[in-house]
Protein backbone atom coordinates (compact mmCIF):
# COMPACT_ATOMS: atom_id res chain seq x y z
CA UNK A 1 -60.89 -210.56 -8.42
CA UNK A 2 -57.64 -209.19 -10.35
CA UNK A 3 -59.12 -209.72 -13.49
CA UNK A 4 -62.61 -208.62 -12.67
CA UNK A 5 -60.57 -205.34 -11.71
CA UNK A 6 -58.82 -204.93 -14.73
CA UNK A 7 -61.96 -205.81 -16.93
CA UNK A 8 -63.74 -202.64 -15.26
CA UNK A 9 -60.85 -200.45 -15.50
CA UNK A 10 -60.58 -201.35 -19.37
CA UNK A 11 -64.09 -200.46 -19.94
CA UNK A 12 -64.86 -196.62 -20.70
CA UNK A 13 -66.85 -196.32 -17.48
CA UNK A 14 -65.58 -192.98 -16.17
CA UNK A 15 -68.14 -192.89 -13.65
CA UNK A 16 -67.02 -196.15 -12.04
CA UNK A 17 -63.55 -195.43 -12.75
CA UNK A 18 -63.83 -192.38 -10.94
CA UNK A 19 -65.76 -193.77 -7.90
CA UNK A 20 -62.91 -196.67 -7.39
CA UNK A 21 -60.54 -193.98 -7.08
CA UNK A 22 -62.49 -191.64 -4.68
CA UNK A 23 -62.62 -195.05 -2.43
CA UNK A 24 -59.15 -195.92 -2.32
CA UNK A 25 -58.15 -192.05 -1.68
CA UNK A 26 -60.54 -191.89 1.32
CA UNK A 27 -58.85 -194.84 2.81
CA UNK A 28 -55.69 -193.61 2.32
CA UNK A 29 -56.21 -190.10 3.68
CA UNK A 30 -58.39 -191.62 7.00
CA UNK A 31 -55.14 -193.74 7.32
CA UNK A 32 -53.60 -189.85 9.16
CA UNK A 33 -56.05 -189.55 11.44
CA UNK A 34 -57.41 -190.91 14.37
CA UNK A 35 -60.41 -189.48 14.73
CA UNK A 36 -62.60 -188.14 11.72
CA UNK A 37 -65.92 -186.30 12.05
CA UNK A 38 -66.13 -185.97 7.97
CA UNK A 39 -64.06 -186.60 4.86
CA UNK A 40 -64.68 -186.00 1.48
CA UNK A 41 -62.38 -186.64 -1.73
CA UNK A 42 -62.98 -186.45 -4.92
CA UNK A 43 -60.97 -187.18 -8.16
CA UNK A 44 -61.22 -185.20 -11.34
CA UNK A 45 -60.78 -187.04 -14.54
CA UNK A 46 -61.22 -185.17 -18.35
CA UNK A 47 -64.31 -185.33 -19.32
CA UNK A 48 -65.23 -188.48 -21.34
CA UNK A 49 -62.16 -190.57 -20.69
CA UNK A 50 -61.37 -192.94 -18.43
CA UNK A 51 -57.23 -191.69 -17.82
CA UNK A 52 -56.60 -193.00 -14.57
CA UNK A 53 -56.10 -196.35 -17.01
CA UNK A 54 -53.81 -193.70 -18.78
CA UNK A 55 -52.17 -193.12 -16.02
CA UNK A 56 -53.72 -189.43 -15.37
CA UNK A 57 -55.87 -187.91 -13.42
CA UNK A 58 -56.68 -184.10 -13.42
CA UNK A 59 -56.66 -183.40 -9.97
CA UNK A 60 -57.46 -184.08 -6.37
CA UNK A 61 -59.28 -182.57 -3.96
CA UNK A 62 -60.51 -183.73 0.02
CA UNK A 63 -61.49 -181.67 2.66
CA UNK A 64 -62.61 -182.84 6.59
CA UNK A 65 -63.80 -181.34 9.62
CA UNK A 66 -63.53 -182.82 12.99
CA UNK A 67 -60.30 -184.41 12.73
CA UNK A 68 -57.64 -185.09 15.20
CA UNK A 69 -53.88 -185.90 14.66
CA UNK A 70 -52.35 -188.92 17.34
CA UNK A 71 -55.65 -188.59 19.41
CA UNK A 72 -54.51 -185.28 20.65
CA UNK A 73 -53.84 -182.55 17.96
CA UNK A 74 -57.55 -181.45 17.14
CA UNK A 75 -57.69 -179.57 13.75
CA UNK A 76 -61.37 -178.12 13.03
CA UNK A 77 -61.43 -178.33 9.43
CA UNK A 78 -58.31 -178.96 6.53
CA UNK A 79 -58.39 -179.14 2.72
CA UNK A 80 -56.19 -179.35 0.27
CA UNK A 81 -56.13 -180.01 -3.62
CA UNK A 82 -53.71 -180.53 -6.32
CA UNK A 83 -53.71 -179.70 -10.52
CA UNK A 84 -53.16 -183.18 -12.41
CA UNK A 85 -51.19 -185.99 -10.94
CA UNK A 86 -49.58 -188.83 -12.79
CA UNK A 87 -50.33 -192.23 -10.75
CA UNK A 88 -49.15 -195.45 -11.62
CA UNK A 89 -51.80 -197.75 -13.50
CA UNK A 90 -50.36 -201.02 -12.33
CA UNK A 91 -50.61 -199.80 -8.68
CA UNK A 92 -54.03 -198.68 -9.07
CA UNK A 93 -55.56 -202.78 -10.40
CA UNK A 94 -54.07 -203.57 -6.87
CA UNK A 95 -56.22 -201.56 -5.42
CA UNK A 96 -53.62 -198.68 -4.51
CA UNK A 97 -52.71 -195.41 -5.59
CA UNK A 98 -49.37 -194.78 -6.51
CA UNK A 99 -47.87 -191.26 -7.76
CA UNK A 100 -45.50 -191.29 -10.54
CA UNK A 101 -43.89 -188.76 -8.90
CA UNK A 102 -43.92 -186.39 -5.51
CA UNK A 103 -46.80 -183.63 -6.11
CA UNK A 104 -48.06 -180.19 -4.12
CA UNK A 105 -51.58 -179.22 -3.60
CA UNK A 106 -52.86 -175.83 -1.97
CA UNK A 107 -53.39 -176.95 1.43
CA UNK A 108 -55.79 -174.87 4.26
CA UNK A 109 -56.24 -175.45 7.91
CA UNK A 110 -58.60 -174.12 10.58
CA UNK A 111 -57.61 -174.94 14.38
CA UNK A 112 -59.95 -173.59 16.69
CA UNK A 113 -59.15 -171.92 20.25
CA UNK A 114 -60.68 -174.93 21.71
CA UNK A 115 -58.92 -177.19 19.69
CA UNK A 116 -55.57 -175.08 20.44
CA UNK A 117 -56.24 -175.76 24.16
CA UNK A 118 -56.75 -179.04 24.29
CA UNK A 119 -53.66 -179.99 22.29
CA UNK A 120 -51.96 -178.26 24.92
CA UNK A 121 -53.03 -180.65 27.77
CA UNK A 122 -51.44 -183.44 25.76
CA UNK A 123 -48.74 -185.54 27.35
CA UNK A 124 -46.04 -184.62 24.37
CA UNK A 125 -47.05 -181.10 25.05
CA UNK A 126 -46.79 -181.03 28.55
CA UNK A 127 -43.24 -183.00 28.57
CA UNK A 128 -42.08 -179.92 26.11
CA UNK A 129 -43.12 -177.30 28.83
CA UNK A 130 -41.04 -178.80 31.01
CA UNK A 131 -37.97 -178.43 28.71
CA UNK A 132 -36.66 -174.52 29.37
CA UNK A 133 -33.05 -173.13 29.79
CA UNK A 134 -34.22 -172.25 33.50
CA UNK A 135 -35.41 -174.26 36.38
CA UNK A 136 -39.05 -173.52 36.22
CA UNK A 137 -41.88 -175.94 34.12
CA UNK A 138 -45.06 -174.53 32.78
CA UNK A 139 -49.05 -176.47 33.27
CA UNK A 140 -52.55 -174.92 33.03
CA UNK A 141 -52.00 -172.89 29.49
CA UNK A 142 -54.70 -171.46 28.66
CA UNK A 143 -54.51 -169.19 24.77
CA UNK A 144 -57.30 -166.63 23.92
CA UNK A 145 -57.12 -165.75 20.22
CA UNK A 146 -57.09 -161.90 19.80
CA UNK A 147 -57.54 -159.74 16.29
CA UNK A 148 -54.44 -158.83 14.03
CA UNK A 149 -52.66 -162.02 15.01
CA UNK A 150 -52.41 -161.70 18.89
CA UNK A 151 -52.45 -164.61 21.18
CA UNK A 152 -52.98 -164.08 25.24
CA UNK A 153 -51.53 -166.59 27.21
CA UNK A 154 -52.20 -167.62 30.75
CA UNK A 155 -50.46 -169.92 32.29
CA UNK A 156 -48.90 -171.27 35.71
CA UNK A 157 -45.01 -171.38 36.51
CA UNK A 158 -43.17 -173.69 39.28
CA UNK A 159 -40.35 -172.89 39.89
CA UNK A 160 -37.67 -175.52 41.41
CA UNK A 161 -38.20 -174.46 44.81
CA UNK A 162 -41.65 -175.17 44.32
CA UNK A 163 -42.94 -171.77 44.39
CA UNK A 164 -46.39 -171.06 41.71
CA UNK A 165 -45.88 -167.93 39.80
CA UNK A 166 -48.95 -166.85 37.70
CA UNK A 167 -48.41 -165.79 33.98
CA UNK A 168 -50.34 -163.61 31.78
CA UNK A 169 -48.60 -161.83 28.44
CA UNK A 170 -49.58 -160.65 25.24
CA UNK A 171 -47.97 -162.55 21.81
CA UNK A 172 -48.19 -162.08 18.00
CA UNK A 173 -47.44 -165.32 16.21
CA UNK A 174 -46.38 -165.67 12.86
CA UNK A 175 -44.60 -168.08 10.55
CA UNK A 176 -40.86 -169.04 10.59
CA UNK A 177 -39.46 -170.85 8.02
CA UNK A 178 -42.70 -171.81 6.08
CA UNK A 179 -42.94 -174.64 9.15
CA UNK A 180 -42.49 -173.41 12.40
CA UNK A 181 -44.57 -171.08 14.56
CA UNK A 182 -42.73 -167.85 16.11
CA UNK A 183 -44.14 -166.06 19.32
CA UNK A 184 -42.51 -162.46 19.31
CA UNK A 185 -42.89 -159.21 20.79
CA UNK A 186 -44.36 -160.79 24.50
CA UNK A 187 -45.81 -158.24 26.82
CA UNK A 188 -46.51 -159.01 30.13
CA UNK A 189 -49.56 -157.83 31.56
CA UNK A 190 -47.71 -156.57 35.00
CA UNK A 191 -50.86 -155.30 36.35
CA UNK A 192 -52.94 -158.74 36.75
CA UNK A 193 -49.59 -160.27 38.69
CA UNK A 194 -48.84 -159.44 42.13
CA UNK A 195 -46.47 -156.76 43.12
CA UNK A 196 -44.34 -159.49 45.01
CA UNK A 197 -44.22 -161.54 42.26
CA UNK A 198 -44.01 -159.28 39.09
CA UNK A 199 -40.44 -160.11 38.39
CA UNK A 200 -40.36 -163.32 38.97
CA UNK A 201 -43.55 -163.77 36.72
CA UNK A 202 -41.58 -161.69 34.44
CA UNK A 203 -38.77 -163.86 34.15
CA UNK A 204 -41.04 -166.52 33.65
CA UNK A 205 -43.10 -165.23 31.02
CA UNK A 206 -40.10 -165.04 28.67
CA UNK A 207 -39.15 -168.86 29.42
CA UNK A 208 -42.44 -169.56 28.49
CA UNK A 209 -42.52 -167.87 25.13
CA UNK A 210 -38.53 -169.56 24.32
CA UNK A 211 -40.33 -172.92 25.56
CA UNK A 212 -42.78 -172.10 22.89
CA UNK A 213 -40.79 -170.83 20.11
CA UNK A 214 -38.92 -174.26 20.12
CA UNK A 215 -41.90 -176.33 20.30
CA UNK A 216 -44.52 -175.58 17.48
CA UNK A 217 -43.12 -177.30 14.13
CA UNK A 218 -44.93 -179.04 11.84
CA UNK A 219 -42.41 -181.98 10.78
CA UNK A 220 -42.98 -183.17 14.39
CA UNK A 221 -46.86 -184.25 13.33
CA UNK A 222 -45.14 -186.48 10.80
CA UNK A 223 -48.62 -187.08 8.50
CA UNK A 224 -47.96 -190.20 6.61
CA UNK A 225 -46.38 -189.22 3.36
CA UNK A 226 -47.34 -185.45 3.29
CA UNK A 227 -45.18 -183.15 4.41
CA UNK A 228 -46.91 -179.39 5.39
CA UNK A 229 -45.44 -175.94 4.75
CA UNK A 230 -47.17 -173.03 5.81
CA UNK A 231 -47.25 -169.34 3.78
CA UNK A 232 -50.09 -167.10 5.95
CA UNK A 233 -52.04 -167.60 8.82
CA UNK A 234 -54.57 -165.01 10.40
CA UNK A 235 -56.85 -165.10 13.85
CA UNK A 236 -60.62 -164.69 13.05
CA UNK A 237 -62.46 -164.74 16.46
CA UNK A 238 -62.03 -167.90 17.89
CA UNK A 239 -60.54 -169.90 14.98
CA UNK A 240 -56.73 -169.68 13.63
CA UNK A 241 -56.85 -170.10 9.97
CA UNK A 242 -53.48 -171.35 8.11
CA UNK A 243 -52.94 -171.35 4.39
CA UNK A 244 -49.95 -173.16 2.38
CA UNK A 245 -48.95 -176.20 0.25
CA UNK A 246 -48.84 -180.05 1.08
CA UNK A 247 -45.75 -182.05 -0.47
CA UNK A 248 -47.36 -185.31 -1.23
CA UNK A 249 -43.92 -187.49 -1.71
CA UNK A 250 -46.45 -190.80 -1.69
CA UNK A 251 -50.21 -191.49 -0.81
CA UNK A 252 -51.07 -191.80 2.82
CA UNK A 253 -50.97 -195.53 3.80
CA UNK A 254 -49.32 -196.69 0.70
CA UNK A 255 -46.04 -195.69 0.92
């Protein structure tokens, strides 16, 4: 089989050569997720030449809907592609691909308010609203995505005498340090809580928000070999729509 390999890959079939590639990416990049509605990936090579046996290739490029990160992070849609990437040949007639060296790619992801709401229901999730600097844990979130970047949270608080305090405040999220997600300027909306328990929901509100501020960061998704940095993101009705880079330091599954 090794040398039926090589004896394609030394042929000037650029077609073939191209196709071999596109299948071992795919299986690579399915390797992060474990659920995937669609994936495609495709590999550039120069026109008439067959340079992945050069060790070349002039860029890569996937994109997928309907994927889902550990079985609970859904992401609607992601894509990402890259300028030309040197791989190593040798890896490739073992049927892997190899970069010669780490590489970025423009990388774009679309979570949906759906999607945002479910991931919240997830047991790592709900441990993390349990972590706050006062005795009170967090369950039922519930985020509505609002124009301009706005977020409106809902939410239930118990507090350690067992007490349920209801939450509702107003957010804008943006990006800290090209990774992490920062929920500033809260505003409670005073007038859907309860005179009796206004303060207390008050009080609340702004655990919630330091609860949240310490939990959103990307290098706890931990994507095999890729590492995410974020430049923009921007509510558009119900979706949230990120934009940034991808480090690839090696390909998913092959590292």
């Amino acid at each position: 089989m090794f040398t039926g390999v090589q004896n394609r890959l030394n042929q000037p079939d650029q077609s073939w050569g191209e196709n071999l590639l596109n299948a071992v990416a795919t299986a690579g990049i399915r390797h992060l997720f474990s659920q995937c509605e669609a994936l495609e990936v495709a590999i550039a090579l120069p026109p008439h030449s067959w340079s992945g046996s050069q060790g070349r290739i002039d860029g890569l490029r996937v994109s997928g809907r309907g994927l889902e990160i550990q079985r609970r992070f859904p992401i609607a849609e992601m894509s990402f592609s890259t300028d030309a990437v040197a791989i190593d040949y040798m890896a490739l007639l073992s049927g892997k691909i190899k970069l010669a060296q780490p590489t970025q790619a423009v990388a774009q992801v679309v979570l949906t308010e759906e999607g945002i709401n479910r991931a919240f229901q997830a047991d790592l999730v709900t441990k993390k609203l349990s972590s706050s600097t006062i005795p009170m844990t967090f369950s039922e979130v519930e985020v509505q995505l609002q124009p301009q970047n706005q977020l409106r949270i809902f939410a239930k608080a118990r507090s350690s005498h067992g007490d349920t305090v209801p939450v509702c405040l107003n957010t804008t999220i943006s990006i800290e340090q090209r990774r992490r997600l920062r929920f500033s300027h809260p505003h409670v909306e005073a007038e859907l809580i309860p005179e009796p328990l206004r303060e207390l929901s008050q009080t609340a509100s702004m655990a919630l928000v330091e609860v949240l501020n310490r939990m959103v960061d990307l290098d706890q998704f931990n994507l095999d070999g890729i590492t995410m940095r974020l430049n923009r993101l921007e509510t558009q009705g119900k979706q949230l729509m990120f934009s940034g880079y991808a480090q690839i330091n090696h390909f998913p599954g092959q590292g």
